[in-house]
Each structure stands twice: as C-alpha cells, then as structure tokens.
C-alpha atoms as a PDB file:
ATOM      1  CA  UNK A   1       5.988  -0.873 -21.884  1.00  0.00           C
ATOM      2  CA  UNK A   2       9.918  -0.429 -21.959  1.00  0.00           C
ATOM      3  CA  UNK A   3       8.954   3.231 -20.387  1.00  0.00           C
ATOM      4  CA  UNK A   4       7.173   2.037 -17.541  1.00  0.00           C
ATOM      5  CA  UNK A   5       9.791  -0.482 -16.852  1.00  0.00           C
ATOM      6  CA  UNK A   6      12.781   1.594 -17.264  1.00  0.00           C
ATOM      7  CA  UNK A   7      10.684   4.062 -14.996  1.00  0.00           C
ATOM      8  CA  UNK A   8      10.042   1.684 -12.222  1.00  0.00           C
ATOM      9  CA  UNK A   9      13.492   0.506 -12.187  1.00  0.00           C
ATOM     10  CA  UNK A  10      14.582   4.049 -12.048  1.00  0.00           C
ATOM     11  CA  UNK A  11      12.721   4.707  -9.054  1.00  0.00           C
ATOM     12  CA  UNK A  12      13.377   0.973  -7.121  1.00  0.00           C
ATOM     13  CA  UNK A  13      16.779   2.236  -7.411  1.00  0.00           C
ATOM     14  CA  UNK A  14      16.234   5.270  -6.246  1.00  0.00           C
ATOM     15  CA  UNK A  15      14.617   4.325  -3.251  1.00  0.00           C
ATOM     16  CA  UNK A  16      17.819   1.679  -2.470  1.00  0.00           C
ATOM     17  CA  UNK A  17      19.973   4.345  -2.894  1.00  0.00           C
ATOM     18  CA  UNK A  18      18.367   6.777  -0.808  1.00  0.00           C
ATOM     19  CA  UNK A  19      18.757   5.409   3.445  1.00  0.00           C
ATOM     20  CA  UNK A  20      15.241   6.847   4.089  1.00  0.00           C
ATOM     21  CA  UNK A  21      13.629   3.581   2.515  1.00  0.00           C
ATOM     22  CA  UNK A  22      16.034   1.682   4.528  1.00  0.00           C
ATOM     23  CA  UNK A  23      15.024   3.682   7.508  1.00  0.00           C
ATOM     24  CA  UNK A  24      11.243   3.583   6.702  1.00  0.00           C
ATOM     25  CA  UNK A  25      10.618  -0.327   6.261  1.00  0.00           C
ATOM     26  CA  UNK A  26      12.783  -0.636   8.784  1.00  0.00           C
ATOM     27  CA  UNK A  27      10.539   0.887  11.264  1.00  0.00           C
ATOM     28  CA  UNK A  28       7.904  -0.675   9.666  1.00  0.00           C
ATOM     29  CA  UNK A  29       9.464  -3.648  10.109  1.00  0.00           C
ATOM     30  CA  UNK A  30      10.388  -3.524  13.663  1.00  0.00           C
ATOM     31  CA  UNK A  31       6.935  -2.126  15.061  1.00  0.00           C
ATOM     32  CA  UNK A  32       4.994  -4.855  12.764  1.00  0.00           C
ATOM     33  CA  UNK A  33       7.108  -7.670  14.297  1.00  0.00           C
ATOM     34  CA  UNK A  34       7.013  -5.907  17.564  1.00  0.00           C
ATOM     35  CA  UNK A  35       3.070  -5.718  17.639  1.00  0.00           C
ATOM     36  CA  UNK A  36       3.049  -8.677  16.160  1.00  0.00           C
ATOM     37  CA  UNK A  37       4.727 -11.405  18.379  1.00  0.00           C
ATOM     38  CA  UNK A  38       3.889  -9.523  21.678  1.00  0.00           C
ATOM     39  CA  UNK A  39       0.466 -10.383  21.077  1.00  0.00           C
ATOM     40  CA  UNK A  40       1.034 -13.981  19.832  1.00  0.00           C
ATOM     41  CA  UNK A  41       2.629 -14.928  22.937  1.00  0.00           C
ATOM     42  CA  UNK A  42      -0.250 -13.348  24.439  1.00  0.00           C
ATOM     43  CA  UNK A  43      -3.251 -15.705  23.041  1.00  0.00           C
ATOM     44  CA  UNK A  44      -1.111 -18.791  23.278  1.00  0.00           C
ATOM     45  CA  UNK A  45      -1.742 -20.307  19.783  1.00  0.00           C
ATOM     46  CA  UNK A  46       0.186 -19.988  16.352  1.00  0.00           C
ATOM     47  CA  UNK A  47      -1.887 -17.451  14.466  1.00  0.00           C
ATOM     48  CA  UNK A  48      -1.104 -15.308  11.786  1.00  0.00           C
ATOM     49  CA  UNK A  49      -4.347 -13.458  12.352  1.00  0.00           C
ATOM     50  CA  UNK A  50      -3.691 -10.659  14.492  1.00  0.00           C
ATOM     51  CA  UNK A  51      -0.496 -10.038  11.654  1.00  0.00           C
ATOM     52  CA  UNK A  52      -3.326  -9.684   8.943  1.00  0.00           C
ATOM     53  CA  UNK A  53      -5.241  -7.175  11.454  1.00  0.00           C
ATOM     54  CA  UNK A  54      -1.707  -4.931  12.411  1.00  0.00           C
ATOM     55  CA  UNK A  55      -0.133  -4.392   9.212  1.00  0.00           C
ATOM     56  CA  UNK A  56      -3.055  -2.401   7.086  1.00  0.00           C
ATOM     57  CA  UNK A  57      -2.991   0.139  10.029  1.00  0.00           C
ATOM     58  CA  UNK A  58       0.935   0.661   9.818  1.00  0.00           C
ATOM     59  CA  UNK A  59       0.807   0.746   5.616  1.00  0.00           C
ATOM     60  CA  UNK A  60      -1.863   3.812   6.819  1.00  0.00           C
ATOM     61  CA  UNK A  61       1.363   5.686   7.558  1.00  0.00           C
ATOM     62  CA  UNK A  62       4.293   4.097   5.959  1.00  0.00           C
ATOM     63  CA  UNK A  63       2.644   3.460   2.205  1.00  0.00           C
ATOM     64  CA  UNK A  64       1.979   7.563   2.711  1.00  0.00           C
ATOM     65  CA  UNK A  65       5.483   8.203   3.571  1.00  0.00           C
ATOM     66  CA  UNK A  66       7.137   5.530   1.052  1.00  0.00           C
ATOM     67  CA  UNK A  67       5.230   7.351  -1.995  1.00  0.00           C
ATOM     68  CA  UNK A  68       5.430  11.314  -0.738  1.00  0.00           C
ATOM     69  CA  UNK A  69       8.827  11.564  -2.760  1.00  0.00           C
ATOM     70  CA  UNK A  70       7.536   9.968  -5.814  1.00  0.00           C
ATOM     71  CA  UNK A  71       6.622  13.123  -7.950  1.00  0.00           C
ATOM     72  CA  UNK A  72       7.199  16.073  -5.309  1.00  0.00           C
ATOM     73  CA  UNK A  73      10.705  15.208  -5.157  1.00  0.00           C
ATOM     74  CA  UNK A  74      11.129  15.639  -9.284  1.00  0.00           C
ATOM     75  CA  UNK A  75       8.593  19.329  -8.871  1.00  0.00           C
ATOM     76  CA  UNK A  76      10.918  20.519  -6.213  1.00  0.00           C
ATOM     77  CA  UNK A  77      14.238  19.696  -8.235  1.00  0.00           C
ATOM     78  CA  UNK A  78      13.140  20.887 -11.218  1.00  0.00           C
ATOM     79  CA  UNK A  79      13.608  17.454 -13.068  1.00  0.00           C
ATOM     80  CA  UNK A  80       9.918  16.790 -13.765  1.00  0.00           C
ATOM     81  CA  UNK A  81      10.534  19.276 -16.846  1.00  0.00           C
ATOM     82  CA  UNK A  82      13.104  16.935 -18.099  1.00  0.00           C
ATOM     83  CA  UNK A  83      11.293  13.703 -18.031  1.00  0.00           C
ATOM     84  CA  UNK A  84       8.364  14.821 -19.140  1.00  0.00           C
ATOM     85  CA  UNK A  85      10.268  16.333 -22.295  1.00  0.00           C
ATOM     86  CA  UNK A  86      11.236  12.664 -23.012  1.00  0.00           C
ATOM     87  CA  UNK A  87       9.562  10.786 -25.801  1.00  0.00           C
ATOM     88  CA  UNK A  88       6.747   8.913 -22.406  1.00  0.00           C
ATOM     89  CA  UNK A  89       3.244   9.777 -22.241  1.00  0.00           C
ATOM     90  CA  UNK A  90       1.956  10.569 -19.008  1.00  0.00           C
ATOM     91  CA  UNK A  91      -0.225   7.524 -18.147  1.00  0.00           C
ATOM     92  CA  UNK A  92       3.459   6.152 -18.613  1.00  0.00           C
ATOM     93  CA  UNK A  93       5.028   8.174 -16.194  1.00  0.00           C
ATOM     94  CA  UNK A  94       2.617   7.595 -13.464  1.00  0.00           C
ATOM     95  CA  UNK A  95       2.694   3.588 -13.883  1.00  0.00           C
ATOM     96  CA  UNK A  96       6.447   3.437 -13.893  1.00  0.00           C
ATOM     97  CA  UNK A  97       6.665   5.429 -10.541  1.00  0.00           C
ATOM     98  CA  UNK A  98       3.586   3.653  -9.213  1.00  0.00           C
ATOM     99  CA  UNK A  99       5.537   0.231  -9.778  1.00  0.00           C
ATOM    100  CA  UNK A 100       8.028   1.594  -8.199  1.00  0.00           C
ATOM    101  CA  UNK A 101       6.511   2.635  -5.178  1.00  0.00           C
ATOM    102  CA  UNK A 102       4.809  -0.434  -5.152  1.00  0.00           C
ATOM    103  CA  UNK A 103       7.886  -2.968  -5.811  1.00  0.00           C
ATOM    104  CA  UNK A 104       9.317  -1.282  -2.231  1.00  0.00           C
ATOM    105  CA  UNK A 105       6.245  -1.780  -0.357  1.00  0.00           C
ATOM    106  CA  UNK A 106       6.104  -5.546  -1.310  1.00  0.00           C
ATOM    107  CA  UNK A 107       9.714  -5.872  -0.642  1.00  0.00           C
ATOM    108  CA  UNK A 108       8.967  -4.853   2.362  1.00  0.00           C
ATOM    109  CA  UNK A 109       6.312  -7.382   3.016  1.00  0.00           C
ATOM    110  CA  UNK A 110       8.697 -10.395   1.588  1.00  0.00           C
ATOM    111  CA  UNK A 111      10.771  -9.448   4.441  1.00  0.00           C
ATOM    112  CA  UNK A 112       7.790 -10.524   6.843  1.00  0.00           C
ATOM    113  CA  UNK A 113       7.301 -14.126   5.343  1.00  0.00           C
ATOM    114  CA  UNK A 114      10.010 -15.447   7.557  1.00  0.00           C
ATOM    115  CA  UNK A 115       7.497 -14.768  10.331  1.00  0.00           C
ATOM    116  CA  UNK A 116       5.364 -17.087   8.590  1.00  0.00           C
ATOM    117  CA  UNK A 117       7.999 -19.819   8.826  1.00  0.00           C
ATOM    118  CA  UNK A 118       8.191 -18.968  12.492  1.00  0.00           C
ATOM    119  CA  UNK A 119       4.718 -19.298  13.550  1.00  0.00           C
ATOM    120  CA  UNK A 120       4.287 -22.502  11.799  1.00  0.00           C
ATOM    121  CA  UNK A 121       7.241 -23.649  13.603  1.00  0.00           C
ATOM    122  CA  UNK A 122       5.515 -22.988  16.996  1.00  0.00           C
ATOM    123  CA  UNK A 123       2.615 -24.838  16.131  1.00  0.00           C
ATOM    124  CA  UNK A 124       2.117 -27.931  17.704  1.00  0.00           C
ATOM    125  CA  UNK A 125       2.900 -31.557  15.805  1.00  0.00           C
ATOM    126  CA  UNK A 126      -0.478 -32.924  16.180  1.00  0.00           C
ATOM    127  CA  UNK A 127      -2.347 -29.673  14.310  1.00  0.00           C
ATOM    128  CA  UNK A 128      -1.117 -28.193  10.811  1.00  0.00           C
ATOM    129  CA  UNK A 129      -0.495 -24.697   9.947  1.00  0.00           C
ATOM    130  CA  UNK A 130      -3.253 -23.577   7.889  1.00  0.00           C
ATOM    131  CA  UNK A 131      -1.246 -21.536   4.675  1.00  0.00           C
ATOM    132  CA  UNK A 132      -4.222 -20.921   3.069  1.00  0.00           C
ATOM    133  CA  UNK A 133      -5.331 -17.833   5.076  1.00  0.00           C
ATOM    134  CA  UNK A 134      -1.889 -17.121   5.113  1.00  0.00           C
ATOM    135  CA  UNK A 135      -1.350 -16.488   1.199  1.00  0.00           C
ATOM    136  CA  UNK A 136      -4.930 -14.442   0.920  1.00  0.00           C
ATOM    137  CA  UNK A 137      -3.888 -12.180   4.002  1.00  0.00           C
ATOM    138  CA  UNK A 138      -0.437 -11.469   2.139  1.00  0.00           C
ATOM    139  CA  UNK A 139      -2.636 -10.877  -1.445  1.00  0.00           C
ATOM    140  CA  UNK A 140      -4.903  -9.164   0.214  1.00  0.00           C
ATOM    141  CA  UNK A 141      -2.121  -6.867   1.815  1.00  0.00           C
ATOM    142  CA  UNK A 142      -0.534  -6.043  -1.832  1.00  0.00           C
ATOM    143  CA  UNK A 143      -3.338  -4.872  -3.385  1.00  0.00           C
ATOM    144  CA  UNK A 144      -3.957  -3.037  -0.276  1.00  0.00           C
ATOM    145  CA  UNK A 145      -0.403  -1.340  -0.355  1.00  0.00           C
ATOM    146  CA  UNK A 146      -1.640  -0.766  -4.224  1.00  0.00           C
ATOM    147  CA  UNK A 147      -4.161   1.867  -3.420  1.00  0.00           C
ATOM    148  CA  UNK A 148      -2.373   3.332  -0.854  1.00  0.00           C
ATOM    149  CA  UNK A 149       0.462   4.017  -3.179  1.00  0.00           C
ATOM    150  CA  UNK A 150      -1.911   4.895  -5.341  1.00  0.00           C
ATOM    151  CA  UNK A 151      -2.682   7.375  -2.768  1.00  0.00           C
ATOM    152  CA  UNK A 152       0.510   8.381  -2.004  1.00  0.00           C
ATOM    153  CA  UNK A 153       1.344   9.115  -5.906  1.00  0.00           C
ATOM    154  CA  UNK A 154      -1.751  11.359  -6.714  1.00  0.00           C
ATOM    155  CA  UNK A 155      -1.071  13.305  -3.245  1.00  0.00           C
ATOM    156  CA  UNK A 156       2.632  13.874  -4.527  1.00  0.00           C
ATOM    157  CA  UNK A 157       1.513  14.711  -7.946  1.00  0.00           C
ATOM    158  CA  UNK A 158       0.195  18.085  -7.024  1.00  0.00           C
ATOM    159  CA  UNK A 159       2.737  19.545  -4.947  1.00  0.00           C
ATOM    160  CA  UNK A 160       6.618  20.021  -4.313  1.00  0.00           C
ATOM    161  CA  UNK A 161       6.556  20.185  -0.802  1.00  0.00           C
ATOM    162  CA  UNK A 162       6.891  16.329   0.168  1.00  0.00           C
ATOM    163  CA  UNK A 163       5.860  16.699   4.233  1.00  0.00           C
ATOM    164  CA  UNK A 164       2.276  17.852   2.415  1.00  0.00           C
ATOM    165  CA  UNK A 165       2.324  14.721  -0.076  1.00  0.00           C
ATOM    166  CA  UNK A 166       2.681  12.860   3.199  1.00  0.00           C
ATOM    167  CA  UNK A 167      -0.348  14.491   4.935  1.00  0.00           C
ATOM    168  CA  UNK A 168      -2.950  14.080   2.382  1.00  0.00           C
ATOM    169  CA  UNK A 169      -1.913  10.624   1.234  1.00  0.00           C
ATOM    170  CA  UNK A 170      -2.272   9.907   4.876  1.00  0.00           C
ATOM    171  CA  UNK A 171      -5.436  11.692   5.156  1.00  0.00           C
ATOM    172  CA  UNK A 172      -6.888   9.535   1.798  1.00  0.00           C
ATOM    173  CA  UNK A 173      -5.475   6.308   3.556  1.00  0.00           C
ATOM    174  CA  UNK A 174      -7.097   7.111   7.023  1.00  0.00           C
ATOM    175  CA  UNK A 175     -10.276   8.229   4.935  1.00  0.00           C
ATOM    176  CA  UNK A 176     -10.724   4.932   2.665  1.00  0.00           C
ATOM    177  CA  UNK A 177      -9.221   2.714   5.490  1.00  0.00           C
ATOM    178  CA  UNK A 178     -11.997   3.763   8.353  1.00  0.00           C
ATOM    179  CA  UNK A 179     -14.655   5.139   6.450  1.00  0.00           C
ATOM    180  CA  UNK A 180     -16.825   1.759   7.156  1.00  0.00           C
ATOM    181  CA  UNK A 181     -16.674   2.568  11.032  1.00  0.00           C
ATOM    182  CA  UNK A 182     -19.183   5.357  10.662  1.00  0.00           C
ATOM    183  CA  UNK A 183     -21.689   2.825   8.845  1.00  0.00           C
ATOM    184  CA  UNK A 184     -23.357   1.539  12.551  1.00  0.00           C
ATOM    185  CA  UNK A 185     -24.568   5.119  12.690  1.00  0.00           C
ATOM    186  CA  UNK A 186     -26.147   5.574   8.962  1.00  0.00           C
ATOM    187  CA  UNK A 187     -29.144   3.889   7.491  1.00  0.00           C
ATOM    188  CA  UNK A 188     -28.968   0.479   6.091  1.00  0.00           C
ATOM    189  CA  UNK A 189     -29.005   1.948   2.495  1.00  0.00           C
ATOM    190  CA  UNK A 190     -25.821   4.611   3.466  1.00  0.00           C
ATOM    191  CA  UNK A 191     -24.105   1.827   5.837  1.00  0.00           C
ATOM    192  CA  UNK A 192     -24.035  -0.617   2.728  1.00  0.00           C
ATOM    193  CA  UNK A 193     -22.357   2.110   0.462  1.00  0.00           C
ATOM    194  CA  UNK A 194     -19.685   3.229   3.488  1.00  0.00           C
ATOM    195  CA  UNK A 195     -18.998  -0.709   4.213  1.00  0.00           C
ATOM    196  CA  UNK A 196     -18.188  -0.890   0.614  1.00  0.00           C
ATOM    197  CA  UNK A 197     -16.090   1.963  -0.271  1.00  0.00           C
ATOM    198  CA  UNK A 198     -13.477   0.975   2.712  1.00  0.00           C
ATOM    199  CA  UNK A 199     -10.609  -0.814   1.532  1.00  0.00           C
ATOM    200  CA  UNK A 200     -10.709  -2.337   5.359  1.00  0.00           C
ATOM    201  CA  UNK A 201     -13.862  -4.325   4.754  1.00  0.00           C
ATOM    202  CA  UNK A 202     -12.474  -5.637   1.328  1.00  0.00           C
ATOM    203  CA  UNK A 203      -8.847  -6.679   2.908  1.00  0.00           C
ATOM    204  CA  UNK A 204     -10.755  -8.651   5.405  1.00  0.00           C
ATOM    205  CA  UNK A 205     -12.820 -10.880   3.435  1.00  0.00           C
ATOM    206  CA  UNK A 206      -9.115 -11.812   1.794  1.00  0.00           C
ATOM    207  CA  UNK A 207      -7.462 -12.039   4.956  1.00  0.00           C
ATOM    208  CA  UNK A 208     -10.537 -14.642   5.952  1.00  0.00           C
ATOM    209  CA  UNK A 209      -9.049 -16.949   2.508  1.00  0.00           C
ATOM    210  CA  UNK A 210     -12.425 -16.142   1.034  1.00  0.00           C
ATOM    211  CA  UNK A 211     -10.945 -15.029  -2.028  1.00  0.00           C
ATOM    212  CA  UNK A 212     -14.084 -12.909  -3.942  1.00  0.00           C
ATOM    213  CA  UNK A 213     -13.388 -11.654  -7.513  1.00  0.00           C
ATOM    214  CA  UNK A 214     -15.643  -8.097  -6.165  1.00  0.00           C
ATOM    215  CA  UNK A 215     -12.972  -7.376  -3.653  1.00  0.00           C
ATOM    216  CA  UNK A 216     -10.172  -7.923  -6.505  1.00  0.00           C
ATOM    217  CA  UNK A 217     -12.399  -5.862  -8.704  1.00  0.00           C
ATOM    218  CA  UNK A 218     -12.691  -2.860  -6.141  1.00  0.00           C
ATOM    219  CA  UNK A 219      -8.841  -2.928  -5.097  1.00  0.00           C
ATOM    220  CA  UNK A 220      -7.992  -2.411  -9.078  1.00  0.00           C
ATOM    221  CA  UNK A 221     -10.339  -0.350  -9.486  1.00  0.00           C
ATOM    222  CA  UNK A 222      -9.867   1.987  -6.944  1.00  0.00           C
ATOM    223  CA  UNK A 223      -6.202   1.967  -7.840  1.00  0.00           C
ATOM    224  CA  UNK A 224      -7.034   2.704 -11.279  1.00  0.00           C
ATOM    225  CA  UNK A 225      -9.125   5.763 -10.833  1.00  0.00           C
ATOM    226  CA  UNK A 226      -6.775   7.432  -8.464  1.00  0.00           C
ATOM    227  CA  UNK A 227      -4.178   6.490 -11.235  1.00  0.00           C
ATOM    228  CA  UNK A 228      -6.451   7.827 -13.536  1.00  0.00           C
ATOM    229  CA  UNK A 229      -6.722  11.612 -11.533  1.00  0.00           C
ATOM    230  CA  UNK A 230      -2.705  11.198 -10.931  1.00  0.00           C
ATOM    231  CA  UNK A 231      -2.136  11.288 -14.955  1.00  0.00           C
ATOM    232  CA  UNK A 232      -4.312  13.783 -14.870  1.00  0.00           C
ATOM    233  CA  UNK A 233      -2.376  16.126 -12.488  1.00  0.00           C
ATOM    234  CA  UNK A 234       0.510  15.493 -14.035  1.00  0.00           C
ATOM    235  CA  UNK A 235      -0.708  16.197 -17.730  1.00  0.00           C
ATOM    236  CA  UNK A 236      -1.451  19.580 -16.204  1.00  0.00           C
ATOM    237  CA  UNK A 237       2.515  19.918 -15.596  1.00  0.00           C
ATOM    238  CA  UNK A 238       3.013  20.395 -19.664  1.00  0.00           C
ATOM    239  CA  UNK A 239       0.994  23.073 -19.916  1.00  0.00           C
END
C-alpha cells in the first residue's frame, strides 16, 4: 500500500510540475464552462443537466490526453527499467500511476463545483435546487473518468511514443462511450448487450440520481479488467 501511495503522489506531482496539466484542464475547463452556460442561458431555467450531458464527451479527449504520459513517458526515458528494479510488484505500479491519473482528473472536476454554487444561485426563491442529481452526476462522472484513465494507462503501457497512447486511449474512449448508438440497428438480443457495454448508458442512469449498485459494479469492473491487461503489459517489460 505505501507503494501505490508513494507512486500516486509521485505522479500528482508530476503532473503539477509539468504546465501541460495546467494547460490541459484548463482547456477542459474553459470549453466545459463555455458549453456549459451558453446553453443554460439558452433554456431559461437553472439546470445542471445539460453539464452532466457535456462533460463525458470532453473526458473522451482530455482523460486520453491526461493519461498518454503515464507509462510512455518512463519507456521513452528509459526510467521504466529503474522503477521496475525497485522492490513494487507490477499490479503496484499500475495502481499508483492509475491514482495518479485519476487524482488530476477529479481535481479537475472539483474545480467545476463552483458552477454548482452558481446555478443554484440563479434559481428562483420560490423553487429549490435539487442537489441530489447533482452529487450522482458528479459520482457518476468519477467513475467515468476511472475507466477512461483506465484507458488511457493500458494504451500508454505498450508504447513510448505518447501522441499514439493518445490515439488509442481515445479510440477505446470513443469505442466504450458510443458503442450503445449502434444498438437501434441490432436485434433486441445484440442491442441489450451494446446498451450495456457503453459506459454512456451507465453514466446516465447516475446522472438521473438513480443510483443502481449494477452501474457501480460495471464502472469497477471495467476499470479493473483494463487494469488487469495494463499489469499485464507491463509485466512483459521485465522480461
């Protein structure tokens, strides 16, 4: 356990020493809000739905681009020799640099609850702000970001070039993300498998503040097989 930690923290500071995660969630930051409050001035009531609806699509890209570096960076230096040559098992290595990819991405999304604040504030006296939907959408976005970094990490595992980690974590996002789209083409019996397999479908019944232990279950999961193939990958680095 003090591996993964130390690991993590490693790579959190890493990323906050590097200005490309500055520049990164700043985009993110600025399109999301962007997108965001354009169309909430648009329907005319305080919502935080269409926020719920704008920020998987943008974690498509930026959870892809926040995670290319994790491992590909260490393969290109030559520095994944060294760490794996320290007394850490593998499963170790992957965790620590998953957390850390992860504790960025949900930094990132702690910088969006102000907007929360905001909304509420434009609400009128005489109805409440509903929270409720509000703290499932942002659950529902972290295990989201999860499996994307999840995503991101095994894409980076298996390559030094870091512009290729990008592309097929994106590709694996983009995959998983609209693969339930195609179900209103497919038989009932394919439809139901497609519909389950997105990560979309699963984010929404969250979002909704229907809070369903299957969707938990298939966000960890998923997360832990990709894990899983990561380790994997990178156990193939010592040989």
């Amino acid at each position: 356990m003090n591996a993964i930690i130390c690991i993590a923290r490693r790579e959190m500071q890493s990323y906050l020493n590097s200005p490309v995660a500055y520049v990164v969630l700043g985009i993110f930051l600025l399109l999301l809000g962007y997108f965001y409050f354009s169309t909430l001035f648009l329907i005319g009531f305080a919502s935080m739905r269409n926020f719920f609806s704008i920020a998987p699509m943008l974690l498509v890209v930026f959870a892809p681009a926040l995670s290319m570096r994790l491992i590909a960076e260490e393969r290109k230096s030559g520095t994944i020799e060294s760490l794996l040559n320290f007394p850490v098992r593998d499963f170790e290595v992957v965790l620590g640099k998953f957390l850390g990819g992860f504790g960025i991405v949900a930094l990132g999304l702690l910088f969006t609850v102000p907007y929360v604040f905001s909304v509420a504030w434009l609400a009128p006296k005489e109805m409440s702000f509903d929270y409720g939907p509000v703290i499932g959408g942002y659950f529902g976005l972290l295990l989201l970001s999860s499996s994307f970094i999840a995503f991101g990490l095994f894409a980076s595992s298996f390559t030094k070039n870091q512009i290729v980690a990008f592309v097929v974590g994106f590709i694996l996002c983009v995959f998983f993300f609209l693969i339930d789209k195609a179900a209103i083409i497919l038989p009932y019996s394919l439809a139901f498998i497609f519909e389950f397999l997105s990560v979309d479908t699963h984010f929404t019944n969250i979002a909704r503040g229907v809070l369903d232990s299957r969707d938990v279950l298939y966000y960890v999961s998923l997360t832990a097989v990709t894990l899983f193939f990561t380790t994997r990958m990178l156990r193939r680095s010592r040989g």
